[in-house]
PDB file of N, CA and C in Angstrom:
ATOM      1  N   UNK A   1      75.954  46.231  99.730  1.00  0.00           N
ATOM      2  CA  UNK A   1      77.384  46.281  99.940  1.00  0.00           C
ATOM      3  C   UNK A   1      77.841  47.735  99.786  1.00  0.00           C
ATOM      4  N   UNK A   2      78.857  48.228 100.751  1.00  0.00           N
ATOM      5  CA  UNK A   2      79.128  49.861 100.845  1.00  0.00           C
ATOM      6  C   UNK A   2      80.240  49.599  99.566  1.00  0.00           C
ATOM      7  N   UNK A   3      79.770  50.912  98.993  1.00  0.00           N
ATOM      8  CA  UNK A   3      81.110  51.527  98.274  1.00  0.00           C
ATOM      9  C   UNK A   3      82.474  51.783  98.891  1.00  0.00           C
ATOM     10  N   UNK A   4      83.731  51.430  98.174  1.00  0.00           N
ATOM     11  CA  UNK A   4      84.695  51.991  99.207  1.00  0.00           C
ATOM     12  C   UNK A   4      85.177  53.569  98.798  1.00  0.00           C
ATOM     13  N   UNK A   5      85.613  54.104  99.671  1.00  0.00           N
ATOM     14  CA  UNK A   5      85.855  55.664  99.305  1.00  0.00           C
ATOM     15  C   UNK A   5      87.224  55.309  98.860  1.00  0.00           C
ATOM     16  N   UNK A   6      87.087  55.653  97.686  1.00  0.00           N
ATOM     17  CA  UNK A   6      88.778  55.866  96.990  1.00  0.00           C
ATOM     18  C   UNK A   6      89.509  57.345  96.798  1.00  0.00           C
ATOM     19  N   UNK A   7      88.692  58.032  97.358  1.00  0.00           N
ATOM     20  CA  UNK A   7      89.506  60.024  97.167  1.00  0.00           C
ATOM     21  C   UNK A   7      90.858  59.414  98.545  1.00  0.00           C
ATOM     22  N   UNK A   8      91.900  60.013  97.678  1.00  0.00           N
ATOM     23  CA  UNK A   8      92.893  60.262  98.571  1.00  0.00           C
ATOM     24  C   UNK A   8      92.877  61.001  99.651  1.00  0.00           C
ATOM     25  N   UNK A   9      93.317  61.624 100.280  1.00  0.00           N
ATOM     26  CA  UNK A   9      93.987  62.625 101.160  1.00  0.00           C
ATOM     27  C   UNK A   9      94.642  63.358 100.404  1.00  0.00           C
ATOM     28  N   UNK A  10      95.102  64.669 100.286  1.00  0.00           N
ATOM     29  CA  UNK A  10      95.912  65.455  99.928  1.00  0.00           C
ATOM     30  C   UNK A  10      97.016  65.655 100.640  1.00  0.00           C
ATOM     31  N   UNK A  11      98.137  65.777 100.376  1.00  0.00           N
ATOM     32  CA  UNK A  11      99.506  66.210 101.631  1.00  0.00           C
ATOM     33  C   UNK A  11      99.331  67.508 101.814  1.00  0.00           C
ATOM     34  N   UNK A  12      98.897  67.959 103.506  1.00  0.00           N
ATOM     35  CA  UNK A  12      98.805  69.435 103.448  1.00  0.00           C
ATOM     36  C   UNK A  12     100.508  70.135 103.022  1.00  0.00           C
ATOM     37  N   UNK A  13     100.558  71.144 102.799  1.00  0.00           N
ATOM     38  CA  UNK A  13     101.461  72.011 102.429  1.00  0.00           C
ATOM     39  C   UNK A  13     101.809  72.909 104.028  1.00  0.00           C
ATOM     40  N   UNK A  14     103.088  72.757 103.848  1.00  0.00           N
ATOM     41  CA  UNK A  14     103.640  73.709 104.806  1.00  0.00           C
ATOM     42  C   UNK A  14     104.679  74.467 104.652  1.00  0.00           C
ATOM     43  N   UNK A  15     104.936  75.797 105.036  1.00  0.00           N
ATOM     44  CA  UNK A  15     105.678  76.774 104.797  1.00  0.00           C
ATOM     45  C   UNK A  15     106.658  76.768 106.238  1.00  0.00           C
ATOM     46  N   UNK A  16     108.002  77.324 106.018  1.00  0.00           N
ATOM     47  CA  UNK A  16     108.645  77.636 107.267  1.00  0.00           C
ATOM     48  C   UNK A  16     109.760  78.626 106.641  1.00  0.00           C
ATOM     49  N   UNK A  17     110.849  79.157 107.503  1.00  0.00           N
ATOM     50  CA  UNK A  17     111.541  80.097 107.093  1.00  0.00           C
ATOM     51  C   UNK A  17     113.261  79.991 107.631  1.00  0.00           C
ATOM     52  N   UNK A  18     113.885  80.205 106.899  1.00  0.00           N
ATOM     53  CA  UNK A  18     115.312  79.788 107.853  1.00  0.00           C
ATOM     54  C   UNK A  18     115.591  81.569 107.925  1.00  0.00           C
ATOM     55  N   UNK A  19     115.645  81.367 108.759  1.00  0.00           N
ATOM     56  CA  UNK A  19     116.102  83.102 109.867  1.00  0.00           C
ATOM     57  C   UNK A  19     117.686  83.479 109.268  1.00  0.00           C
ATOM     58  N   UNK A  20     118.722  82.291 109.533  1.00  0.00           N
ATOM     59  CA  UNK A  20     119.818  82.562 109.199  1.00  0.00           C
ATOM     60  C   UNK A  20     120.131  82.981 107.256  1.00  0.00           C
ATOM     61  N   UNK A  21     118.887  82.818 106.552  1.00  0.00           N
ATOM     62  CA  UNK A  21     118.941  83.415 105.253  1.00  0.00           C
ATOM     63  C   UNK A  21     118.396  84.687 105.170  1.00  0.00           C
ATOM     64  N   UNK A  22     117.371  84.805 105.565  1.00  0.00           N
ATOM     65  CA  UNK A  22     116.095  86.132 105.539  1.00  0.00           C
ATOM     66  C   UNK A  22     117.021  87.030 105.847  1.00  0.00           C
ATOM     67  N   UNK A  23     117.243  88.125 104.917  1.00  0.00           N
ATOM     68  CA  UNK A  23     117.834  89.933 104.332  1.00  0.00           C
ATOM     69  C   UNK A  23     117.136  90.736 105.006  1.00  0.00           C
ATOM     70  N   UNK A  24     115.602  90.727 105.493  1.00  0.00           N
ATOM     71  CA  UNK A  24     114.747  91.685 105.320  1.00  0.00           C
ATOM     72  C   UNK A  24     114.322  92.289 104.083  1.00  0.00           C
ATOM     73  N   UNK A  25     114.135  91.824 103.391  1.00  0.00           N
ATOM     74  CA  UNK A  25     113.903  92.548 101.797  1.00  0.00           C
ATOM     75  C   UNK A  25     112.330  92.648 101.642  1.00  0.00           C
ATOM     76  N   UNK A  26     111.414  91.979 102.612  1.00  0.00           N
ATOM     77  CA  UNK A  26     109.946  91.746 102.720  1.00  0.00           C
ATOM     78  C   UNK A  26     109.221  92.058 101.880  1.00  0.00           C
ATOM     79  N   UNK A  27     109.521  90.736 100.478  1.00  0.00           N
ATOM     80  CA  UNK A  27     108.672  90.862  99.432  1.00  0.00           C
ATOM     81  C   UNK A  27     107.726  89.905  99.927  1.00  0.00           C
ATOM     82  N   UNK A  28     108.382  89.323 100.775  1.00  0.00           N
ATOM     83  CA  UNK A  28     106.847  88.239 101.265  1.00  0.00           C
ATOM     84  C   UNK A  28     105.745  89.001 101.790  1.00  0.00           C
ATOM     85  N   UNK A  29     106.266  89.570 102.549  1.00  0.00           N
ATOM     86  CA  UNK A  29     105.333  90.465 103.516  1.00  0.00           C
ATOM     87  C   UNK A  29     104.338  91.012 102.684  1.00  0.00           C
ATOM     88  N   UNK A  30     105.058  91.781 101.763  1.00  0.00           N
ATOM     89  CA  UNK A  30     104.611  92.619 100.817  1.00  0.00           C
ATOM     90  C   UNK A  30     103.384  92.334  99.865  1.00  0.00           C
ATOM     91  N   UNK A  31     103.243  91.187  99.998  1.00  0.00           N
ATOM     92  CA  UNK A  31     102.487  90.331  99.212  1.00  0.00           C
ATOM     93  C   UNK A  31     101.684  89.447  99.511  1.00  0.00           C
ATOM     94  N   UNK A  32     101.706  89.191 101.099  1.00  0.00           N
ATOM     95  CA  UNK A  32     100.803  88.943 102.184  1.00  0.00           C
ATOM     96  C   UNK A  32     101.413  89.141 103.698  1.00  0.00           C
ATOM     97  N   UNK A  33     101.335  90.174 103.894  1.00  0.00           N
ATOM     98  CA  UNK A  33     101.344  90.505 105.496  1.00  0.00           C
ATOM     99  C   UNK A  33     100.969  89.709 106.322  1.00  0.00           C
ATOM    100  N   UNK A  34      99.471  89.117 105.954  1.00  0.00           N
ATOM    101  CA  UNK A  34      99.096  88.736 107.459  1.00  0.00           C
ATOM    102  C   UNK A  34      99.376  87.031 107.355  1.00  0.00           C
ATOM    103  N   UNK A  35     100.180  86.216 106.472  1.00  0.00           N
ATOM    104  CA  UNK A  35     100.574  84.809 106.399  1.00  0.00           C
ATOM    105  C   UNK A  35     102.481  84.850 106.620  1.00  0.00           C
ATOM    106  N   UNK A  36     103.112  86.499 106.199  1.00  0.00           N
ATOM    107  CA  UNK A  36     104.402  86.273 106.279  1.00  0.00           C
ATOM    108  C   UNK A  36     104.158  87.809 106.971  1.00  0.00           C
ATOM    109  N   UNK A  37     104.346  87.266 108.091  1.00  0.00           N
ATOM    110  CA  UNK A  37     104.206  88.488 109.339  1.00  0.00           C
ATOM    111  C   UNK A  37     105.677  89.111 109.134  1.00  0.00           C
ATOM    112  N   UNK A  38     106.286  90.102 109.504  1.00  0.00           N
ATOM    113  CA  UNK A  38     107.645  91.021 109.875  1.00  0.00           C
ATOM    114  C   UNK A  38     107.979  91.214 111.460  1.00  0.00           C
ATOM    115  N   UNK A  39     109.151  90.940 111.948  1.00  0.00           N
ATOM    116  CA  UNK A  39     109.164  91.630 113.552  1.00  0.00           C
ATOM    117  C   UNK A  39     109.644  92.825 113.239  1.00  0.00           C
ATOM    118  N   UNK A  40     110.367  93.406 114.423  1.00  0.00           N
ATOM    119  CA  UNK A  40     110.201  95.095 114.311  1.00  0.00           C
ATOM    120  C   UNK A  40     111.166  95.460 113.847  1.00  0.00           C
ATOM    121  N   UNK A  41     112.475  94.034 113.367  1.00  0.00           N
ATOM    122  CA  UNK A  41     113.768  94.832 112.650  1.00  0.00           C
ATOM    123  C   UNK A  41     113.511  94.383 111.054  1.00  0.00           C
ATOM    124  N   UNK A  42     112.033  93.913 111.120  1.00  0.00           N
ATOM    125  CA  UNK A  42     111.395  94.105 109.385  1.00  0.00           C
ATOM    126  C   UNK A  42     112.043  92.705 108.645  1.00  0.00           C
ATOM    127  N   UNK A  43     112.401  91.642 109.712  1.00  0.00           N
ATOM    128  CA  UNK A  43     112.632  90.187 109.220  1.00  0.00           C
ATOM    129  C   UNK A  43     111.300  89.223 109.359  1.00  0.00           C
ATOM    130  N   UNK A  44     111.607  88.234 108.770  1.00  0.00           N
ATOM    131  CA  UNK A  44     110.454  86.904 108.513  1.00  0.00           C
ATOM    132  C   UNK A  44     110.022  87.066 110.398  1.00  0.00           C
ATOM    133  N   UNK A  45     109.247  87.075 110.642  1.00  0.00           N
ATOM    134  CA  UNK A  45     108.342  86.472 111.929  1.00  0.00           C
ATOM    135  C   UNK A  45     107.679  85.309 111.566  1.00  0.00           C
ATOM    136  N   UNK A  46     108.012  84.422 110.500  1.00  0.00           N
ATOM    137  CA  UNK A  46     106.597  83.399 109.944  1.00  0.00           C
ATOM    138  C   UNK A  46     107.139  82.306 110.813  1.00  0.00           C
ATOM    139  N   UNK A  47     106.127  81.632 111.753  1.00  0.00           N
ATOM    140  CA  UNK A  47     106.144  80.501 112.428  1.00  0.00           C
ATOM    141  C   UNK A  47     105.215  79.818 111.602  1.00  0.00           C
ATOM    142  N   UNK A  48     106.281  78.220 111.329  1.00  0.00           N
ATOM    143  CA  UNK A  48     105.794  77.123 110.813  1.00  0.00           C
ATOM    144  C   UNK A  48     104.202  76.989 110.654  1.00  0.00           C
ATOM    145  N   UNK A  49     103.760  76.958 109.494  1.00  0.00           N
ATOM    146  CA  UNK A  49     102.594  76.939 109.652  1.00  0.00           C
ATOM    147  C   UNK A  49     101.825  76.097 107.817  1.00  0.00           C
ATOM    148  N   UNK A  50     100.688  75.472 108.403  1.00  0.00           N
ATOM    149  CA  UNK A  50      99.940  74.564 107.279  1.00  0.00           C
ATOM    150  C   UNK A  50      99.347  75.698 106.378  1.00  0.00           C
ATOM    151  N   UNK A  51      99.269  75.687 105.095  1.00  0.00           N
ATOM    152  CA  UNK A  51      98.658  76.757 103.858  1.00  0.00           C
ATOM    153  C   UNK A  51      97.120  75.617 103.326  1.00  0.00           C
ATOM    154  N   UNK A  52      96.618  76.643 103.072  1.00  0.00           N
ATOM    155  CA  UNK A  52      94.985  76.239 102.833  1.00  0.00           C
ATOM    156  C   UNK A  52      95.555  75.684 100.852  1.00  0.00           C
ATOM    157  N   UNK A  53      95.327  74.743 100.805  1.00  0.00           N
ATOM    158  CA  UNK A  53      94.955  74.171  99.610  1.00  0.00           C
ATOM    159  C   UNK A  53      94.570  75.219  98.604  1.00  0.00           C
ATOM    160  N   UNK A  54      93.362  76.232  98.945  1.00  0.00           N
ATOM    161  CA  UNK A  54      92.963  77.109  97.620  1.00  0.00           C
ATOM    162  C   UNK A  54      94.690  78.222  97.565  1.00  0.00           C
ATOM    163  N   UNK A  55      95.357  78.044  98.479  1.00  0.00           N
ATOM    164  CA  UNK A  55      96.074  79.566  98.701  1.00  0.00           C
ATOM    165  C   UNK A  55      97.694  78.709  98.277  1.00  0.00           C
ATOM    166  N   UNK A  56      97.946  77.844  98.241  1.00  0.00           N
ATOM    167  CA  UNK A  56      98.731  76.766  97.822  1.00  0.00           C
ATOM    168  C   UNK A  56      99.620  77.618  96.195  1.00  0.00           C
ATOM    169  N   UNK A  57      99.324  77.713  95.431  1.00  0.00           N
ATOM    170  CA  UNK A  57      99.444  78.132  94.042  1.00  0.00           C
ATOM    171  C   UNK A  57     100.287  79.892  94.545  1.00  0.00           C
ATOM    172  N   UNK A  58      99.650  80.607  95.359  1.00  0.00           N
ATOM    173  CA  UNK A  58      99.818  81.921  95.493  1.00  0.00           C
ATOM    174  C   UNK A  58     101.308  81.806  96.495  1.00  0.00           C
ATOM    175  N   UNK A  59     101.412  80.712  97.242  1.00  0.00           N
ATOM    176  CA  UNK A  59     102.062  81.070  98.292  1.00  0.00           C
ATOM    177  C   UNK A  59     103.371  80.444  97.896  1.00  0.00           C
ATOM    178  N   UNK A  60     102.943  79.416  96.721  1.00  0.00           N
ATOM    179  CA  UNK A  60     104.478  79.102  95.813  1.00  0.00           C
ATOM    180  C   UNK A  60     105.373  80.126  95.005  1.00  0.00           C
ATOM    181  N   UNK A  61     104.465  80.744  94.441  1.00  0.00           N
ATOM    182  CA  UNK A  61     105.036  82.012  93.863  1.00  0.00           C
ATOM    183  C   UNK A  61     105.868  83.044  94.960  1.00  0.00           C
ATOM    184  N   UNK A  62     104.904  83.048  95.934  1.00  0.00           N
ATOM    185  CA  UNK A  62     105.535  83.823  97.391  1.00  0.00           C
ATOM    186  C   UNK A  62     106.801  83.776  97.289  1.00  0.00           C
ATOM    187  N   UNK A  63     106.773  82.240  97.580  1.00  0.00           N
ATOM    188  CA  UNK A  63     108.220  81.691  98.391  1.00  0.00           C
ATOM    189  C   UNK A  63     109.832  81.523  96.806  1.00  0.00           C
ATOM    190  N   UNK A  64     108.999  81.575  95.962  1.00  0.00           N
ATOM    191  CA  UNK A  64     109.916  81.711  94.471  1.00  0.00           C
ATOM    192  C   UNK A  64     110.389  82.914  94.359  1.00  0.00           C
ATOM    193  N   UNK A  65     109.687  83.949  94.831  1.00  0.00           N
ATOM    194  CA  UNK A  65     110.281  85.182  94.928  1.00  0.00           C
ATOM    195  C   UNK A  65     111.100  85.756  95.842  1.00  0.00           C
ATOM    196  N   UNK A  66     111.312  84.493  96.952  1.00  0.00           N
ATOM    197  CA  UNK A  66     112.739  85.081  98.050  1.00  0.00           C
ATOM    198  C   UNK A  66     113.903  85.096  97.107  1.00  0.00           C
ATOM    199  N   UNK A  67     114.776  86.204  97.404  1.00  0.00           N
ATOM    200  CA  UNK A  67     115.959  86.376  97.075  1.00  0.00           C
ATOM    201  C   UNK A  67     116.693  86.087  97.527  1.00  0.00           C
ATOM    202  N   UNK A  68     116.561  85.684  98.912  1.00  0.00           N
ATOM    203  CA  UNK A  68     117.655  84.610  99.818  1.00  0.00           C
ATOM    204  C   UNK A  68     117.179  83.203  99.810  1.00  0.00           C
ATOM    205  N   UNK A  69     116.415  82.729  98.923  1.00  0.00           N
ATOM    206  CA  UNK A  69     115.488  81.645  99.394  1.00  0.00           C
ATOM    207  C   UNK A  69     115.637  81.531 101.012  1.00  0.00           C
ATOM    208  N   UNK A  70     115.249  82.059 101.597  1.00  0.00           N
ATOM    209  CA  UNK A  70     114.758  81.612 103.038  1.00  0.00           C
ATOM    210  C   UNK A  70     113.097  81.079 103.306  1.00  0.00           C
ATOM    211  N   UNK A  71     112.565  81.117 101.986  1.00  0.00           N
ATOM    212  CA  UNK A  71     111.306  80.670 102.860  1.00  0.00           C
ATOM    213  C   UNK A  71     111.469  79.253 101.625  1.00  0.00           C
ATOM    214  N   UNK A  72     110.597  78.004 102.357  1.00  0.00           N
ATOM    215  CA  UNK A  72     110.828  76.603 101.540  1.00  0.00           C
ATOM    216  C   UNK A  72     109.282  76.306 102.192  1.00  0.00           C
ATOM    217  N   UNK A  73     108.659  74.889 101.122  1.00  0.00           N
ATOM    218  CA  UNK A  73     107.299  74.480 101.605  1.00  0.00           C
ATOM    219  C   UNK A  73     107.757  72.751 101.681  1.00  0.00           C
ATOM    220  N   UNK A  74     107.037  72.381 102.268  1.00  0.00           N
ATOM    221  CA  UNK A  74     107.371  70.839 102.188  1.00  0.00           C
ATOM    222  C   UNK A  74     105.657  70.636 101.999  1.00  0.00           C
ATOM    223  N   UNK A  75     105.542  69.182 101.533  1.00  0.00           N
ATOM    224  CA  UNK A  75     104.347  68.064 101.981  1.00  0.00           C
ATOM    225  C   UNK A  75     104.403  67.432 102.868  1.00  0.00           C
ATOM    226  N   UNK A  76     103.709  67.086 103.626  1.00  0.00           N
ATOM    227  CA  UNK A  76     103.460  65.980 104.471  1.00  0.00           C
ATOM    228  C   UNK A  76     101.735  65.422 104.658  1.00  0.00           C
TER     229      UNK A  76
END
């Protein structure tokens, strides 16, 4: 008789950015460039995007450190 697999799923984590908050102040950036990209007038460029589980912890702090809160994570 098979075992049943009881590990959950995890809810991936996702990041997005509301444009109409973002200052340009690019502490995100600052602190990872290449996940919170800048366009050329030095605002959020970050398109919606899933965060790796190990990087999860780092990218909360990220987003705790907006001063406009413009950047937010959800689960799904």
């Amino acid at each position: 008789m098979a075992v049943p697999d009881m590990r959950t799923e995890r809810p991936a984590m996702h990041i997005t950015v509301d444009r109409t908050r973002c200052q340009g102040h690019a502490l995100c950036s600052m602190s990872d460039p290449e996940m919170f990209p800048l366009d050329d007038l030095g605002y959020s460029a970050l398109e919606p995007a899933e965060v790796a589980e190990a990087d999860e912890a780092r990218v909360r702090l990220i987003i705790s450190a907006c001063p406009e809160r413009a950047l937010s994570a959800t689960e799904s």
